[in-house]
PDB file of N, CA and C in Angstrom:
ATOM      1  N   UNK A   1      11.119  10.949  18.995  1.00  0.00           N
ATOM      2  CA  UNK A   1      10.537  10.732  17.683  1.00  0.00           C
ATOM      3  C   UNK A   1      10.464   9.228  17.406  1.00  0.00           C
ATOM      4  N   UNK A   2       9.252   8.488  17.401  1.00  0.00           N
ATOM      5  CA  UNK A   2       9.119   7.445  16.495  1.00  0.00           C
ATOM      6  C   UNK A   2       9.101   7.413  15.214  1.00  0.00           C
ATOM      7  N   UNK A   3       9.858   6.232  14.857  1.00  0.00           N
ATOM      8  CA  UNK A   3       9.800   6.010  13.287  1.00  0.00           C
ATOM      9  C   UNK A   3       8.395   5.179  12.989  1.00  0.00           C
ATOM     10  N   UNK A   4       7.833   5.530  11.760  1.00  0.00           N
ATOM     11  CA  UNK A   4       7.186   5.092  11.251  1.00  0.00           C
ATOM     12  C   UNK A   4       7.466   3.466  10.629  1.00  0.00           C
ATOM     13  N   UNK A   5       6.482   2.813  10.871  1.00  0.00           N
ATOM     14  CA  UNK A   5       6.738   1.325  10.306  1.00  0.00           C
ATOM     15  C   UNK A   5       6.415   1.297   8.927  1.00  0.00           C
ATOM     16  N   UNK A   6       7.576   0.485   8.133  1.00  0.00           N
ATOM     17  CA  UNK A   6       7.790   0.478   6.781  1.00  0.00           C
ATOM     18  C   UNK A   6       7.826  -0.992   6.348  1.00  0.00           C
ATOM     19  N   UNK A   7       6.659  -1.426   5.116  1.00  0.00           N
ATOM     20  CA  UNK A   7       6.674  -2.475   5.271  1.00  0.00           C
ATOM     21  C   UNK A   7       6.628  -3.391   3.818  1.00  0.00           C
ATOM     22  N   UNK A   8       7.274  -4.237   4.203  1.00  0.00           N
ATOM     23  CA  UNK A   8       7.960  -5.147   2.757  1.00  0.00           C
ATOM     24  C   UNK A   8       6.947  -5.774   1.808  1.00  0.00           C
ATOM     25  N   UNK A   9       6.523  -6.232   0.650  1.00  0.00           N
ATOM     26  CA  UNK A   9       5.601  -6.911   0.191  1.00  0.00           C
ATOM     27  C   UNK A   9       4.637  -8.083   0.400  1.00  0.00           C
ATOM     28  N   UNK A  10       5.390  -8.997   1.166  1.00  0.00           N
ATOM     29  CA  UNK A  10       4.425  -9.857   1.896  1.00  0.00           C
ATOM     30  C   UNK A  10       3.844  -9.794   2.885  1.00  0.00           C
ATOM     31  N   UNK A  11       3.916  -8.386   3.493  1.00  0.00           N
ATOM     32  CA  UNK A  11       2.845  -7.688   5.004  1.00  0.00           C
ATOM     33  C   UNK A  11       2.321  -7.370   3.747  1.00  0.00           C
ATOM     34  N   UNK A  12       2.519  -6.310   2.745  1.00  0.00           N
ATOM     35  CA  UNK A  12       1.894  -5.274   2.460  1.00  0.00           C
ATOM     36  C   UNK A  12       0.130  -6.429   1.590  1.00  0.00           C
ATOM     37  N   UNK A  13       0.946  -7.530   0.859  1.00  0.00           N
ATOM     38  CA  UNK A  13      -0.637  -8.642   0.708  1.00  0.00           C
ATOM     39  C   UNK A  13      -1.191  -9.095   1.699  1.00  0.00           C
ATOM     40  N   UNK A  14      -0.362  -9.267   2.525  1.00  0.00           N
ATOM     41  CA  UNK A  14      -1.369  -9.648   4.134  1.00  0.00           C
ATOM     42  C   UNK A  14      -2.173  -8.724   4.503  1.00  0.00           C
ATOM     43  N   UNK A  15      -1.607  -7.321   5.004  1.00  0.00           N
ATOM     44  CA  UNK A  15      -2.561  -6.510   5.218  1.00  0.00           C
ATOM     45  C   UNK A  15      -3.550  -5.645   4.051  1.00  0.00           C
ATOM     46  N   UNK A  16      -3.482  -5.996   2.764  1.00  0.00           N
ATOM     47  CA  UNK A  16      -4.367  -5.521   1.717  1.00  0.00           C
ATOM     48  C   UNK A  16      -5.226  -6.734   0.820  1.00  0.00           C
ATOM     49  N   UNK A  17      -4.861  -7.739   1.477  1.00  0.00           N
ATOM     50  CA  UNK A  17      -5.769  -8.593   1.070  1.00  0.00           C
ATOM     51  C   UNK A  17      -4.915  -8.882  -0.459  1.00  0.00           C
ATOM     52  N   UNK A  18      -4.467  -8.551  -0.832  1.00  0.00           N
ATOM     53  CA  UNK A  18      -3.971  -8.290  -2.803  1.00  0.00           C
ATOM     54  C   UNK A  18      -3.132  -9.069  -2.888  1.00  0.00           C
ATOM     55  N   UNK A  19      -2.782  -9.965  -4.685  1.00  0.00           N
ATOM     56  CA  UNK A  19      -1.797 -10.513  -4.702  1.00  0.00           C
ATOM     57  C   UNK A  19      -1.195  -9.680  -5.143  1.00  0.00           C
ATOM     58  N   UNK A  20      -0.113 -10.084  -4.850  1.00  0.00           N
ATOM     59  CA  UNK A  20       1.575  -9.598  -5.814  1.00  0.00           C
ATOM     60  C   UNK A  20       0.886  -8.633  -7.175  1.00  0.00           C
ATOM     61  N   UNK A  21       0.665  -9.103  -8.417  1.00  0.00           N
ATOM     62  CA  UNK A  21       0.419  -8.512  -9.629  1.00  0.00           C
ATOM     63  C   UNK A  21      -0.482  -7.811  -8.820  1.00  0.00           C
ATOM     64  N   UNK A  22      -1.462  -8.052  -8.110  1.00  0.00           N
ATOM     65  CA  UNK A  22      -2.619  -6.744  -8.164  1.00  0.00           C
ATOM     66  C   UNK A  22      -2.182  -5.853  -7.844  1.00  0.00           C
ATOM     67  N   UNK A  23      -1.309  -5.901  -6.769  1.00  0.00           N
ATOM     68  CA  UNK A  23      -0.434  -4.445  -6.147  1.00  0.00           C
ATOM     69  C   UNK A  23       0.005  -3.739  -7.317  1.00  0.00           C
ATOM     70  N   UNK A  24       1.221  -4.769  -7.880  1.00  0.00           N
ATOM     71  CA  UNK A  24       1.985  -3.996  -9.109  1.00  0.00           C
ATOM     72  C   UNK A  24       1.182  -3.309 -10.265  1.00  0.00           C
ATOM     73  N   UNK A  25      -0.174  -3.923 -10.359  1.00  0.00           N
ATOM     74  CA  UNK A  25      -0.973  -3.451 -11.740  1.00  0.00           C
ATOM     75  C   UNK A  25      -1.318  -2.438 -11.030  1.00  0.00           C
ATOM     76  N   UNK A  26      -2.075  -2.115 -10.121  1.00  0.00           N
ATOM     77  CA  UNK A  26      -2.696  -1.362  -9.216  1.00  0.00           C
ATOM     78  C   UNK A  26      -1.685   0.298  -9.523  1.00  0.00           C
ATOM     79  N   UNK A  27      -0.592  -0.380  -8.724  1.00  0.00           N
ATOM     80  CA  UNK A  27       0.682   0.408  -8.901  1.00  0.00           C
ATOM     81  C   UNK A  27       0.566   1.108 -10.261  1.00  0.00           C
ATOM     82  N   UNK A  28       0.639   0.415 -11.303  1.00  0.00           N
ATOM     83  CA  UNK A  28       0.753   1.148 -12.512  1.00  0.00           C
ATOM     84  C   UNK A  28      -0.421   1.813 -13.280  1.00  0.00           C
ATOM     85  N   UNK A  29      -1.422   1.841 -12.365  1.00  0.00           N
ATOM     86  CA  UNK A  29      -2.989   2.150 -12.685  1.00  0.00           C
ATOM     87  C   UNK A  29      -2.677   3.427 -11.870  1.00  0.00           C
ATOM     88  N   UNK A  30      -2.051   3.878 -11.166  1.00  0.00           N
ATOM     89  CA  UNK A  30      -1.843   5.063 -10.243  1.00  0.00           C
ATOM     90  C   UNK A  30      -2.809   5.217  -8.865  1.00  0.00           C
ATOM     91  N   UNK A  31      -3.416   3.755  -9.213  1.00  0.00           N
ATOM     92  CA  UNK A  31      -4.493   3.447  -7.974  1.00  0.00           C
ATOM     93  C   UNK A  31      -4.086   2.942  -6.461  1.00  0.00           C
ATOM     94  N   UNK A  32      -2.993   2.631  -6.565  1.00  0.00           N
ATOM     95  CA  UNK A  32      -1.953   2.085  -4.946  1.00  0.00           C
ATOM     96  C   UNK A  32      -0.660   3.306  -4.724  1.00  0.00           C
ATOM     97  N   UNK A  33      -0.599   3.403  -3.344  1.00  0.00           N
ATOM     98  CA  UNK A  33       0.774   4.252  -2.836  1.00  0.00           C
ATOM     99  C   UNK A  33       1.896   3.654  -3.420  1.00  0.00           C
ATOM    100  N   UNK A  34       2.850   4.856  -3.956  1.00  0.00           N
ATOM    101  CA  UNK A  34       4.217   4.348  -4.407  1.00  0.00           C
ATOM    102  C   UNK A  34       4.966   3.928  -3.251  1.00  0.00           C
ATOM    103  N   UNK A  35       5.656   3.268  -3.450  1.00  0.00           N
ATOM    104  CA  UNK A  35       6.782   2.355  -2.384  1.00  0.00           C
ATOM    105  C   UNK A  35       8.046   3.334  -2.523  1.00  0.00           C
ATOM    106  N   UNK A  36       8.568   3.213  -0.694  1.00  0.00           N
ATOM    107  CA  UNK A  36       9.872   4.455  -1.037  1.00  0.00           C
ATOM    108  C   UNK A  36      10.752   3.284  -1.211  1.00  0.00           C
ATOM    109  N   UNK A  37      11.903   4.033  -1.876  1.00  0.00           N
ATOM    110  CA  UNK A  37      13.286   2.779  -1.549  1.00  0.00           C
ATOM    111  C   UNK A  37      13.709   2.875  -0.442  1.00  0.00           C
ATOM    112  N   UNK A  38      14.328   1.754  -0.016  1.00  0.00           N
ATOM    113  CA  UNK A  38      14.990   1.259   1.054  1.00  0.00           C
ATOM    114  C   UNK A  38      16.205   0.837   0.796  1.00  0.00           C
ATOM    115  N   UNK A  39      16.929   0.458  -0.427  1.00  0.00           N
ATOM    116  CA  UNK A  39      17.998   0.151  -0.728  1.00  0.00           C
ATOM    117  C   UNK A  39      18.386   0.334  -2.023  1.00  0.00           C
ATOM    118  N   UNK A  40      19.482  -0.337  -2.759  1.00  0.00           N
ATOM    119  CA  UNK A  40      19.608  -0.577  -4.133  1.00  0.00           C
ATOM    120  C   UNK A  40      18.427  -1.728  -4.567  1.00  0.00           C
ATOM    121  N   UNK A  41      17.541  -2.767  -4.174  1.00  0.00           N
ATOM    122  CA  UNK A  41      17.223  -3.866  -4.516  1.00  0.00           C
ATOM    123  C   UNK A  41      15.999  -3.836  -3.448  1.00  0.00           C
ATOM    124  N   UNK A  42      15.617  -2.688  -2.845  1.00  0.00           N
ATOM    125  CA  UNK A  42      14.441  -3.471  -1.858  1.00  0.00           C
ATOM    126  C   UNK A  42      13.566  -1.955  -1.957  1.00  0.00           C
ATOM    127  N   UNK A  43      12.039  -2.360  -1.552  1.00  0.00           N
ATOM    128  CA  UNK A  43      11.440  -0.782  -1.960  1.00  0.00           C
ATOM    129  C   UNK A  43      10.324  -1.698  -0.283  1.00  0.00           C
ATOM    130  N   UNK A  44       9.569  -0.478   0.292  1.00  0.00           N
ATOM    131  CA  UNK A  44       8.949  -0.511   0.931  1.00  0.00           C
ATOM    132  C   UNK A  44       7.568   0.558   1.383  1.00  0.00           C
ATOM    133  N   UNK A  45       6.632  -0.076   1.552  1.00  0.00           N
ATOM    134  CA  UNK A  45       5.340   0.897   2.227  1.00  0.00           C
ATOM    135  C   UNK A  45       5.362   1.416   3.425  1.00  0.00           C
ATOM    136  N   UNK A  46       4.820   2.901   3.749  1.00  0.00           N
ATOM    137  CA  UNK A  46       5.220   3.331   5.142  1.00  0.00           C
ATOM    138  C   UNK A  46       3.837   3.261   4.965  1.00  0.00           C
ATOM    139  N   UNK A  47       3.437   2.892   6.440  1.00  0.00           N
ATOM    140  CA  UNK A  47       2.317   2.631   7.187  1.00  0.00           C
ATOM    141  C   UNK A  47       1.157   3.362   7.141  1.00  0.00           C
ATOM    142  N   UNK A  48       1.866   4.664   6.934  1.00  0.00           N
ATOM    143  CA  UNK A  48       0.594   5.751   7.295  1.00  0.00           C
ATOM    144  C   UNK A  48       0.146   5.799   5.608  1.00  0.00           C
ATOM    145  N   UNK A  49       0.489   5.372   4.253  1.00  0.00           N
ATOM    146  CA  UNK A  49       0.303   5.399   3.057  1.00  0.00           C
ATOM    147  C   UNK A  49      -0.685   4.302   3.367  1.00  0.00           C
ATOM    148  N   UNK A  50      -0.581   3.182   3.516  1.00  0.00           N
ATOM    149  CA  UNK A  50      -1.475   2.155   3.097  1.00  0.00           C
ATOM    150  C   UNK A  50      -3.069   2.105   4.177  1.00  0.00           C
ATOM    151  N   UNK A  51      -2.953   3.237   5.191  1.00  0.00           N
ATOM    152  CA  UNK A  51      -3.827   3.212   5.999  1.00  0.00           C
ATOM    153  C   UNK A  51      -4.640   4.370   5.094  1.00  0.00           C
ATOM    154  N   UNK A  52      -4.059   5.250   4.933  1.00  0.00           N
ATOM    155  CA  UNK A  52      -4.443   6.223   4.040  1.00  0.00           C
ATOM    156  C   UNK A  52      -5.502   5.172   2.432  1.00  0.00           C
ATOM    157  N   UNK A  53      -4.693   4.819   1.758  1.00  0.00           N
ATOM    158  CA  UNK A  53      -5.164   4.008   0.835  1.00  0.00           C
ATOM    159  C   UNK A  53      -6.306   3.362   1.301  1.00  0.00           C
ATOM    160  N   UNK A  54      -6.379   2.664   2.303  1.00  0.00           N
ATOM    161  CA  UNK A  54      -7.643   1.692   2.928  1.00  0.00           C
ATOM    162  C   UNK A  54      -9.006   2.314   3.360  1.00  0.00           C
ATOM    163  N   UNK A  55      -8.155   3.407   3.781  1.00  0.00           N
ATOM    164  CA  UNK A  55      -9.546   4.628   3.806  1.00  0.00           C
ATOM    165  C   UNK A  55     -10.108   4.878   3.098  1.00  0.00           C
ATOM    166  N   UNK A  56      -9.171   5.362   2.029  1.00  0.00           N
ATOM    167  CA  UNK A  56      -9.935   5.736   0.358  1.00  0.00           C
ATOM    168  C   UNK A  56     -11.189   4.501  -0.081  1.00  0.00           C
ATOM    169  N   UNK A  57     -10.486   3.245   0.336  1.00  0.00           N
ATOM    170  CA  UNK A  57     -11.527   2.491  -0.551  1.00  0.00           C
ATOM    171  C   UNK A  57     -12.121   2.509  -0.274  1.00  0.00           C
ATOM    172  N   UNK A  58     -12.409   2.455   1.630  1.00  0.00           N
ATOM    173  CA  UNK A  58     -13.555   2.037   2.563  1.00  0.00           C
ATOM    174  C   UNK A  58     -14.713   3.333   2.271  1.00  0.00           C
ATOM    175  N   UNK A  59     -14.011   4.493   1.959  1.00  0.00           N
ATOM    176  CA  UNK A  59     -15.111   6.130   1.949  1.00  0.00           C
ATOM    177  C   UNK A  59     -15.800   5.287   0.276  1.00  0.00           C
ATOM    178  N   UNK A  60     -15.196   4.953  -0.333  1.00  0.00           N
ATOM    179  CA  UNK A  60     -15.578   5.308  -2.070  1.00  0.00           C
ATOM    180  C   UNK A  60     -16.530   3.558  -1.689  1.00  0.00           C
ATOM    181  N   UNK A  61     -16.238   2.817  -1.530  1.00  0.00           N
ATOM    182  CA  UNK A  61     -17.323   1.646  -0.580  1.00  0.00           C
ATOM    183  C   UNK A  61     -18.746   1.836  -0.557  1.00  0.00           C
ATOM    184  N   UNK A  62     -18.344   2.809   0.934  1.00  0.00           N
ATOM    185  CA  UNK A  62     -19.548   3.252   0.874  1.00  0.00           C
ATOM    186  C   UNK A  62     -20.414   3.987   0.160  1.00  0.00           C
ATOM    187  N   UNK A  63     -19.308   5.238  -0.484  1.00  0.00           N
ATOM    188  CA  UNK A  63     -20.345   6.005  -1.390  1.00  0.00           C
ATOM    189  C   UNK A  63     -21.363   5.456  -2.724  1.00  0.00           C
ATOM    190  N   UNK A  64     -20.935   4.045  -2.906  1.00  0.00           N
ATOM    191  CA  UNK A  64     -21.737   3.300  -3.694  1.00  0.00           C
ATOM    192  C   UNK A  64     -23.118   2.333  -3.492  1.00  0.00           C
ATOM    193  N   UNK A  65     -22.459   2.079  -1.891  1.00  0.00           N
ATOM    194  CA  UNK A  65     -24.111   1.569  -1.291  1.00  0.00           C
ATOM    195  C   UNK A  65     -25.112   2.676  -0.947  1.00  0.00           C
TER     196      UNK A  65
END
């Protein structure tokens, strides 16, 4: 069994292009994947959520051109 890669906030703007607040507003717009915890103090994205998410935009993208 591989684990899935889980990933901290400054991948998660690297690979979404987004700053910081956009995530978090995003987040509270119900428009971005919730982050699982990882600790008392640290939260993280699993991989297959934000690929998922990227899809969404890329289908709804296109459905506008």
């Amino acid at each position: 069994m591989t684990l899935e890669p889980i990933y901290r906030l400054p991948k998660v703007m690297e690979l979404t292009g987004l700053s910081r607040s956009s995530i978090y507003l995003a987040l509270s717009n119900g428009t971005f994947p919730k982050p699982i915890k990882l600790g008392q103090r640290s939260i993280g994205w699993p991989e297959s959520l934000l690929i998922q998410w990227k899809e969404e935009r890329e289908e709804k993208s296109n459905e506008n051109t």
